[in-house]
Protein backbone atom coordinates (compact mmCIF):
# COMPACT_ATOMS: atom_id res chain seq x y z
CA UNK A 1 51.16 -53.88 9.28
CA UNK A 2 54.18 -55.06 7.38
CA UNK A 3 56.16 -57.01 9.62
CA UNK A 4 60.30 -56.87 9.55
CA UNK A 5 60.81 -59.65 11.85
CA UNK A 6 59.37 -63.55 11.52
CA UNK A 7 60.32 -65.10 14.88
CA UNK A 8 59.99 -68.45 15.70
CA UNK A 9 61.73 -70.25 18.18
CA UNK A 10 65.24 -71.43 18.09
CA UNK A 11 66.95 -75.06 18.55
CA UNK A 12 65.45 -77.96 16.76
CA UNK A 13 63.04 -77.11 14.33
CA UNK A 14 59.44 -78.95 13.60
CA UNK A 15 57.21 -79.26 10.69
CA UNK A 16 55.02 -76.92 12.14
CA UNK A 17 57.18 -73.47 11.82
CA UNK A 18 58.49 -74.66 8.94
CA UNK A 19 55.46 -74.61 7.50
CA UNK A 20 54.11 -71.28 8.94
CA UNK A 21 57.39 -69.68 7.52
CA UNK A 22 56.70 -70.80 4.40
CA UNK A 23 53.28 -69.05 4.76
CA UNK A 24 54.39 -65.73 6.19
CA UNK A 25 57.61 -65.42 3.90
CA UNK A 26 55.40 -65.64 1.39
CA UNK A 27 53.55 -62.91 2.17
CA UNK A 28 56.65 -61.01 3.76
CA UNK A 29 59.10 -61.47 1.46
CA UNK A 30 61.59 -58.96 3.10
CA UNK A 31 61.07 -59.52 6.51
CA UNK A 32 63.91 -61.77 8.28
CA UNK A 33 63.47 -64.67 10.20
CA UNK A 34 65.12 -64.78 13.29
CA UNK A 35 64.93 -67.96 15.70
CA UNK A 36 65.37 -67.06 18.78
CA UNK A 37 63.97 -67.54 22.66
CA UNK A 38 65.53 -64.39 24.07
CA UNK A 39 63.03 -61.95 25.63
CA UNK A 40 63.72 -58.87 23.44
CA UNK A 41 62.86 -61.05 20.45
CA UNK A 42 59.56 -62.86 21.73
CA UNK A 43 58.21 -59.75 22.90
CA UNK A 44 55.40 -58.72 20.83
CA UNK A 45 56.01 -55.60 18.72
CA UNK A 46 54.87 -53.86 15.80
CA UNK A 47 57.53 -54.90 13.60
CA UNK A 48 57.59 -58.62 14.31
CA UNK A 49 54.99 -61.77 14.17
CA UNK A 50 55.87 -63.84 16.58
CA UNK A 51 54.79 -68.18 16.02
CA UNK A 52 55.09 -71.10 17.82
CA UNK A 53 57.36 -69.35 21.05
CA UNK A 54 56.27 -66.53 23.20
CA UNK A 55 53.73 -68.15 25.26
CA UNK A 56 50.38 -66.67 24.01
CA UNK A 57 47.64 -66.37 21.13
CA UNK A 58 47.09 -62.77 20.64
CA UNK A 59 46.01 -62.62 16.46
CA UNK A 60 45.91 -58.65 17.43
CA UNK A 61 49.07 -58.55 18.84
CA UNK A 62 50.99 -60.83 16.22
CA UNK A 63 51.53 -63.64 18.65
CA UNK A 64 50.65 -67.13 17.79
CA UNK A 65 51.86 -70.14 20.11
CA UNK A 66 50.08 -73.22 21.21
CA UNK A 67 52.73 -74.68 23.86
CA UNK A 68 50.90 -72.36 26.81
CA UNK A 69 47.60 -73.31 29.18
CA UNK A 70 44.23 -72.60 27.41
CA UNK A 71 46.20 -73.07 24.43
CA UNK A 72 43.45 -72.15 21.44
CA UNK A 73 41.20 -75.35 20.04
CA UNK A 74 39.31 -75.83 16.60
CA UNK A 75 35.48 -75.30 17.30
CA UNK A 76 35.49 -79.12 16.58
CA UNK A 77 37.74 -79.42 20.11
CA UNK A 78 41.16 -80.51 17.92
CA UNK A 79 43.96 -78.47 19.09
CA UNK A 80 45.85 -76.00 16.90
CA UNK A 81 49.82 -75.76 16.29
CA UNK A 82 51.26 -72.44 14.79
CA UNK A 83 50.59 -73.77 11.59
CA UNK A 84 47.15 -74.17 11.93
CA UNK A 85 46.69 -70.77 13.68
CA UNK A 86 48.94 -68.72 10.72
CA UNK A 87 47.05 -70.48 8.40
CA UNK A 88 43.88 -69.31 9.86
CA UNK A 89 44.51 -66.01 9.59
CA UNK A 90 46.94 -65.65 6.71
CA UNK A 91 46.21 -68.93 4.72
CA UNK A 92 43.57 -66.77 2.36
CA UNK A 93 46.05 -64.17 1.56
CA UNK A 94 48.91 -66.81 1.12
CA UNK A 95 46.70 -68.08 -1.70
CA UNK A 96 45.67 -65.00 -2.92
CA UNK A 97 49.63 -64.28 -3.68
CA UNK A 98 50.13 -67.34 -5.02
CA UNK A 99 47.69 -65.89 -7.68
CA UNK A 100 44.56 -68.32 -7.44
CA UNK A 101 41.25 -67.18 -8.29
CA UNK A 102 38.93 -65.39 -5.89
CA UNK A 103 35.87 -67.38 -6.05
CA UNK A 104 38.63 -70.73 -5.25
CA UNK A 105 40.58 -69.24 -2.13
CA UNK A 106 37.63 -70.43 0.42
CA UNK A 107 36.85 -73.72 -1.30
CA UNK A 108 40.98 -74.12 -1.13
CA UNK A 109 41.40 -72.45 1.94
CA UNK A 110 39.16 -75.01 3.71
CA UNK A 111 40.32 -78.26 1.85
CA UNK A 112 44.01 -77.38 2.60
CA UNK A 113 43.54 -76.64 5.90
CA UNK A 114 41.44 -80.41 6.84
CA UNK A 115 43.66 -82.69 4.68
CA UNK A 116 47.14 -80.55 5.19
CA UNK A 117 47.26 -78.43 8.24
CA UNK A 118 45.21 -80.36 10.80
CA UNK A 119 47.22 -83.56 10.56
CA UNK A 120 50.16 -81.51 11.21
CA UNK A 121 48.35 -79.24 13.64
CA UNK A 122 47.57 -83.30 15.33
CA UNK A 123 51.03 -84.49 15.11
CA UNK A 124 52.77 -81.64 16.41
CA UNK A 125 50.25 -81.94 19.45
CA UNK A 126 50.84 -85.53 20.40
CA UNK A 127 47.02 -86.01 19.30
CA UNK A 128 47.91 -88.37 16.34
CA UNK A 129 51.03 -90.71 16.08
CA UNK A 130 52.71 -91.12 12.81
CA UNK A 131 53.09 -94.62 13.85
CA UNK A 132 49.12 -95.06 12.48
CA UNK A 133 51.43 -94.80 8.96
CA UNK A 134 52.84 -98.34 9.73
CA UNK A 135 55.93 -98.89 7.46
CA UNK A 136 55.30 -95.65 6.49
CA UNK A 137 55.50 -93.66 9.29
CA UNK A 138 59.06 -92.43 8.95
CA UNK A 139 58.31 -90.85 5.72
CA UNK A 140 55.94 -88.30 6.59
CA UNK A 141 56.38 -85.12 5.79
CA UNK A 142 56.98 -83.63 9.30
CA UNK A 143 59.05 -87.26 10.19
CA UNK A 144 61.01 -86.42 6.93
CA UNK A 145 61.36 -82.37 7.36
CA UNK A 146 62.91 -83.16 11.26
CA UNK A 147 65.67 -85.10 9.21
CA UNK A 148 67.45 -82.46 8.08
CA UNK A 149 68.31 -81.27 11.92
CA UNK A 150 71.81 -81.43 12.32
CA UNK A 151 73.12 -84.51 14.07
CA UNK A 152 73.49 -84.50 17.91
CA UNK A 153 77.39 -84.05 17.90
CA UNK A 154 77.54 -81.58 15.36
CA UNK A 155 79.44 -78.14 16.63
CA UNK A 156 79.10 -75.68 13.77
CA UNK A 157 76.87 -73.30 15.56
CA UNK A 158 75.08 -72.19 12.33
CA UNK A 159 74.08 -75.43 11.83
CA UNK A 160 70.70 -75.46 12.97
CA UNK A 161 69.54 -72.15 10.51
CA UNK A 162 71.51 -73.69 7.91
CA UNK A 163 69.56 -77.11 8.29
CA UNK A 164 66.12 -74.70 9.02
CA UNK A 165 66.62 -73.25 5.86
CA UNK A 166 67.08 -75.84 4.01
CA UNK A 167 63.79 -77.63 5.44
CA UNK A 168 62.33 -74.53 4.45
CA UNK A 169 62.84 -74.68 1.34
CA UNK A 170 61.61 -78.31 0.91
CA UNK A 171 58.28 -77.38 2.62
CA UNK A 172 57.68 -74.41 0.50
CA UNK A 173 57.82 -76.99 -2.73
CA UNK A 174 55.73 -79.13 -1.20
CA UNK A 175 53.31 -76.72 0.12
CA UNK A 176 52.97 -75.07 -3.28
CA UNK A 177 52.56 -78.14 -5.24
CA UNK A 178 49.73 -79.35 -3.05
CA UNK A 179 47.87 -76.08 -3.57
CA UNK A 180 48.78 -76.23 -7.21
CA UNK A 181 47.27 -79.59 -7.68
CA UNK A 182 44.22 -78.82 -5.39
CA UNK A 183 43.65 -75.59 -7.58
CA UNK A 184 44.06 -77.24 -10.79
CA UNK A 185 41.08 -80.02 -9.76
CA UNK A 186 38.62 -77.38 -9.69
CA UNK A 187 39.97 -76.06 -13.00
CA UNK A 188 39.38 -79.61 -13.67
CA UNK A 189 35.53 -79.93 -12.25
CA UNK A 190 34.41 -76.97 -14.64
CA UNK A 191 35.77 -78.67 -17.30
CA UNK A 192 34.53 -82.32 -16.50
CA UNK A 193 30.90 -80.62 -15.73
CA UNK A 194 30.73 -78.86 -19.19
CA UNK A 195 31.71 -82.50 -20.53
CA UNK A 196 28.89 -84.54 -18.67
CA UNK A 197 26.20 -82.05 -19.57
CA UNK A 198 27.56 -82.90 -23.32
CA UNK A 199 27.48 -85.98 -22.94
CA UNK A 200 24.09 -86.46 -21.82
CA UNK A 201 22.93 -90.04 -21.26
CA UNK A 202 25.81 -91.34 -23.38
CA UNK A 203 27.69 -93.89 -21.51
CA UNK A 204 31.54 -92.50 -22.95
CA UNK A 205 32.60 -89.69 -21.28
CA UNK A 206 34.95 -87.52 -23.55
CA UNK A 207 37.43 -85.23 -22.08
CA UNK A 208 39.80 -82.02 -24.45
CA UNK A 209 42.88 -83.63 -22.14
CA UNK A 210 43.90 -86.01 -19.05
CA UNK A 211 42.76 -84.74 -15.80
CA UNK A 212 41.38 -85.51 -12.34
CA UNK A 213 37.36 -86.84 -13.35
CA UNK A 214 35.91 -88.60 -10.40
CA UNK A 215 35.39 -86.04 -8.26
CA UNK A 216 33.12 -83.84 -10.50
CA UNK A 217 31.54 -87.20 -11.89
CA UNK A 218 30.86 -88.00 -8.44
CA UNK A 219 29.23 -84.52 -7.78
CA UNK A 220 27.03 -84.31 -10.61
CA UNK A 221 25.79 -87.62 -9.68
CA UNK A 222 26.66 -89.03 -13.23
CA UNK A 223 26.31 -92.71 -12.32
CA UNK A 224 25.67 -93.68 -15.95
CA UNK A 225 29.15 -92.96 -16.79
CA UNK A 226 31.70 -96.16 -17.75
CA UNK A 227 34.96 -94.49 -19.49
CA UNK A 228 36.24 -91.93 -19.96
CA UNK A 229 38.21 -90.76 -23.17
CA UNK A 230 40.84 -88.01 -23.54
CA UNK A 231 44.09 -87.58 -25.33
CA UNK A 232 47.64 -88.27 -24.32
CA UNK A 233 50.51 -86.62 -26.25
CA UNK A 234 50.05 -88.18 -29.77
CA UNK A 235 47.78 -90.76 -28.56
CA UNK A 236 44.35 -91.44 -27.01
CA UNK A 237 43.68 -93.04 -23.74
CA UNK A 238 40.43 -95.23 -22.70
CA UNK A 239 40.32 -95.07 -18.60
CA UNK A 240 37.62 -96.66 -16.35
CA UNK A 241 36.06 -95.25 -13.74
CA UNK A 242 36.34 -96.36 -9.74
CA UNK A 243 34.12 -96.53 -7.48
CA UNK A 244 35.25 -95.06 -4.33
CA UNK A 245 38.81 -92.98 -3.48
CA UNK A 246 39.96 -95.89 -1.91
CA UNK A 247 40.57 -99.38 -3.86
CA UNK A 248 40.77 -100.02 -7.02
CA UNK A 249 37.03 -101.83 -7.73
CA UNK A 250 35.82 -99.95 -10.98
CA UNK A 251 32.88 -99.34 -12.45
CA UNK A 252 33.53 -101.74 -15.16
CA UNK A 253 36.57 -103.52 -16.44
CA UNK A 254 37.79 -103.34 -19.83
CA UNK A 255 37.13 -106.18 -21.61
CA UNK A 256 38.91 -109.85 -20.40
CA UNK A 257 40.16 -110.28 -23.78
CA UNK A 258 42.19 -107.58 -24.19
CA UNK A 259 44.21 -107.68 -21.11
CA UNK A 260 47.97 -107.09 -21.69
CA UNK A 261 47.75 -107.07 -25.53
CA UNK A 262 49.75 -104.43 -27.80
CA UNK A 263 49.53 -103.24 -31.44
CA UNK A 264 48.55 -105.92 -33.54
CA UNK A 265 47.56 -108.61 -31.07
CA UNK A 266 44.94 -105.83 -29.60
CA UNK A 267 43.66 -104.65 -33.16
CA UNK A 268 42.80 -108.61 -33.84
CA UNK A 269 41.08 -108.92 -30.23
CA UNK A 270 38.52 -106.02 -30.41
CA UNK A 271 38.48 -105.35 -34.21
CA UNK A 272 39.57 -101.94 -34.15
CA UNK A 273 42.23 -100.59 -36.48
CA UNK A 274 44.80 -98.03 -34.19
CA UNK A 275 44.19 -100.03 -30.84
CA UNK A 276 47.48 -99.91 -29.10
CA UNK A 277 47.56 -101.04 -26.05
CA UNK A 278 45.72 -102.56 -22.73
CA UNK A 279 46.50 -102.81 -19.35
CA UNK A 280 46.35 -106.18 -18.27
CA UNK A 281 44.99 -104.74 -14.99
CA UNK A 282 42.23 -103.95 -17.37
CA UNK A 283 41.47 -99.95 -16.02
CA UNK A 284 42.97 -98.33 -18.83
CA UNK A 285 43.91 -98.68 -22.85
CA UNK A 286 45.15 -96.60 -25.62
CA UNK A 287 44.77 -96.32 -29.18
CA UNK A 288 46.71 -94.27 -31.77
CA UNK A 289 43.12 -91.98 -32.84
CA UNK A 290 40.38 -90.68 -31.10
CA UNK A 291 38.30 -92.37 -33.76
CA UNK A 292 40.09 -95.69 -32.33
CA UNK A 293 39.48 -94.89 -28.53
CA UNK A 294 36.01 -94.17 -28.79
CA UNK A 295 34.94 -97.43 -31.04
CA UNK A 296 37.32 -99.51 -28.44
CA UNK A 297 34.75 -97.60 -25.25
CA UNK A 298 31.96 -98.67 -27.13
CA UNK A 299 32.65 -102.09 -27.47
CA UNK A 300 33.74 -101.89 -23.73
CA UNK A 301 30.27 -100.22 -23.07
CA UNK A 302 28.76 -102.99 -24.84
CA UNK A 303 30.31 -105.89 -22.77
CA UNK A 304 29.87 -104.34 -19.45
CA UNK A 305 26.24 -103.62 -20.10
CA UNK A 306 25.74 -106.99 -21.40
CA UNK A 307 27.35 -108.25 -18.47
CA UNK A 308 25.07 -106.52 -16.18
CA UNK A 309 21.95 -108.08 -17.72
CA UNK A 310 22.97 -111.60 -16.74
């Protein structure tokens, strides 16, 4: 079924329509939306999917609110908004148009759906408060999308779809750019693998460009790892490697005496022609060859492993 309608509710808008109309426009590029509470409208019928108004869950009958008793719950018990039910059912075809790879739509499907639609899904719910964001809390993405509502004295009657539409928009960039990273760190973990498996026991891993590492490290259980070496435009960059997603405690610092140096200064520290730079945070250098980047993560390696032994 090919829908001509997308109807959602009208008035003020929330993150979580927003976001299942950037789903199902995606995927029904010439239907209209139309925001509306009027029977006629939020009455299921063939032409239309109806999301987050009409009172019922009905996947068969295109009908997917959360606001009514018995409203539908994750198997976990965590309550669903439309988002979270349109991306249940539509979320593998969504990525399927946005042209990602078979064998990644579940992997994606799954990983978009815990760390994107469920803390919507929770917020829209009153199960989670954005106040857990502290300082932050008023720049969430649904605190942030609400925003563009028009302001309470505001008489233009077109002003809510015009401010709708242009939260739509918004979401739809955002939306696609999460995916678009997410898809690109398993492009990532193939390459990263093929690298370790090179690499062997060696304590340098080298990478063809800059990319997300840690996770596949992590996966492959590559604990011997230190650095990690890759090119940058027209230089080369020497990175460390941390220990968990959150912090910044690495496996092992660069070495004390380069922190903060440049060009010459850093040549005369470590002895190696091309060195160009060091962090003084210590987590990542350059130098202006690879030839230069790898002698600078073996004279890293050196330190940190004679470091250990004390």
């Amino acid at each position: 079924m090919t829908p001509d309608f997308l109807v959602t509710h009208s008035g003020g808008f929330h993150a979580d329509e927003l976001l299942s109309s950037v789903v199902l426009t995606r995927l029904f590029p010439k239907a209209r939306i139309v925001r509306s509470r009027a029977p006629e409208w939020i009455t299921p019928g063939a032409d239309r999917i109806i999301y987050d108004v009409g009172g019922a869950y009905d996947a068969a009958a295109q009908v997917f609110d959360h606001h009514q008793r018995g409203a539908p719950l994750r198997d976990d018990g965590q309550p669903y908004s439309s988002f979270g039910l349109v991306w249940k059912h539509y979320g593998r075809d969504y990525l399927a148009a946005l042209g990602l790879p078979g064998a990644h739509v579940e992997t994606l499907h799954a990983s978009f759906d815990a760390s994107f639609v469920l803390p919507v899904d929770l917020m829209d719910n009153g199960a989670l408060s954005p106040s857990i964001a502290g300082p932050l809390a008023g720049l969430t993405l649904p605190s942030l999308l609400e925003t563009l509502k028009p302001v309470f004295d505001e008489t233009d009657p077109e002003a809510e779809n015009r401010g709708f539409h242009a939260a739509l928009a918004i979401a739809r960039s955002f939306v696609e750019a999460r995916i678009a990273q997410s898809a690109a760190k398993l492009r990532a973990e193939a390459l990263v693998h093929q690298a370790i498996v090179a690499t062997g026991e060696g304590r340098i891993l080298e990478l063809p460009a800059g990319m997300p590492f840690r996770p596949a490290i992590i996966k492959a259980g590559a604990d011997h790892l230190l650095f990690v070496v890759h090119p940058r435009d027209k230089d080369w960059c020497l990175t460390t490697i941390r220990r968990a997603d959150e912090g910044f405690e690495v496996r092992a610092d660069l070495p004390a005496a380069w922190a903060g140096l440049t060009d010459r200064d850093l040549e005369a520290a470590c002895g190696v022609e091309g060195a160009s730079f060091c962090h003084n945070g210590r987590f990542i250098a350059a130098a202006r060859t690879r030839e230069a980047a790898l002698a600078m993560a073996e004279l890293a390696v050196r330190e940190a492993v004679s470091n250990e032994a004390k």
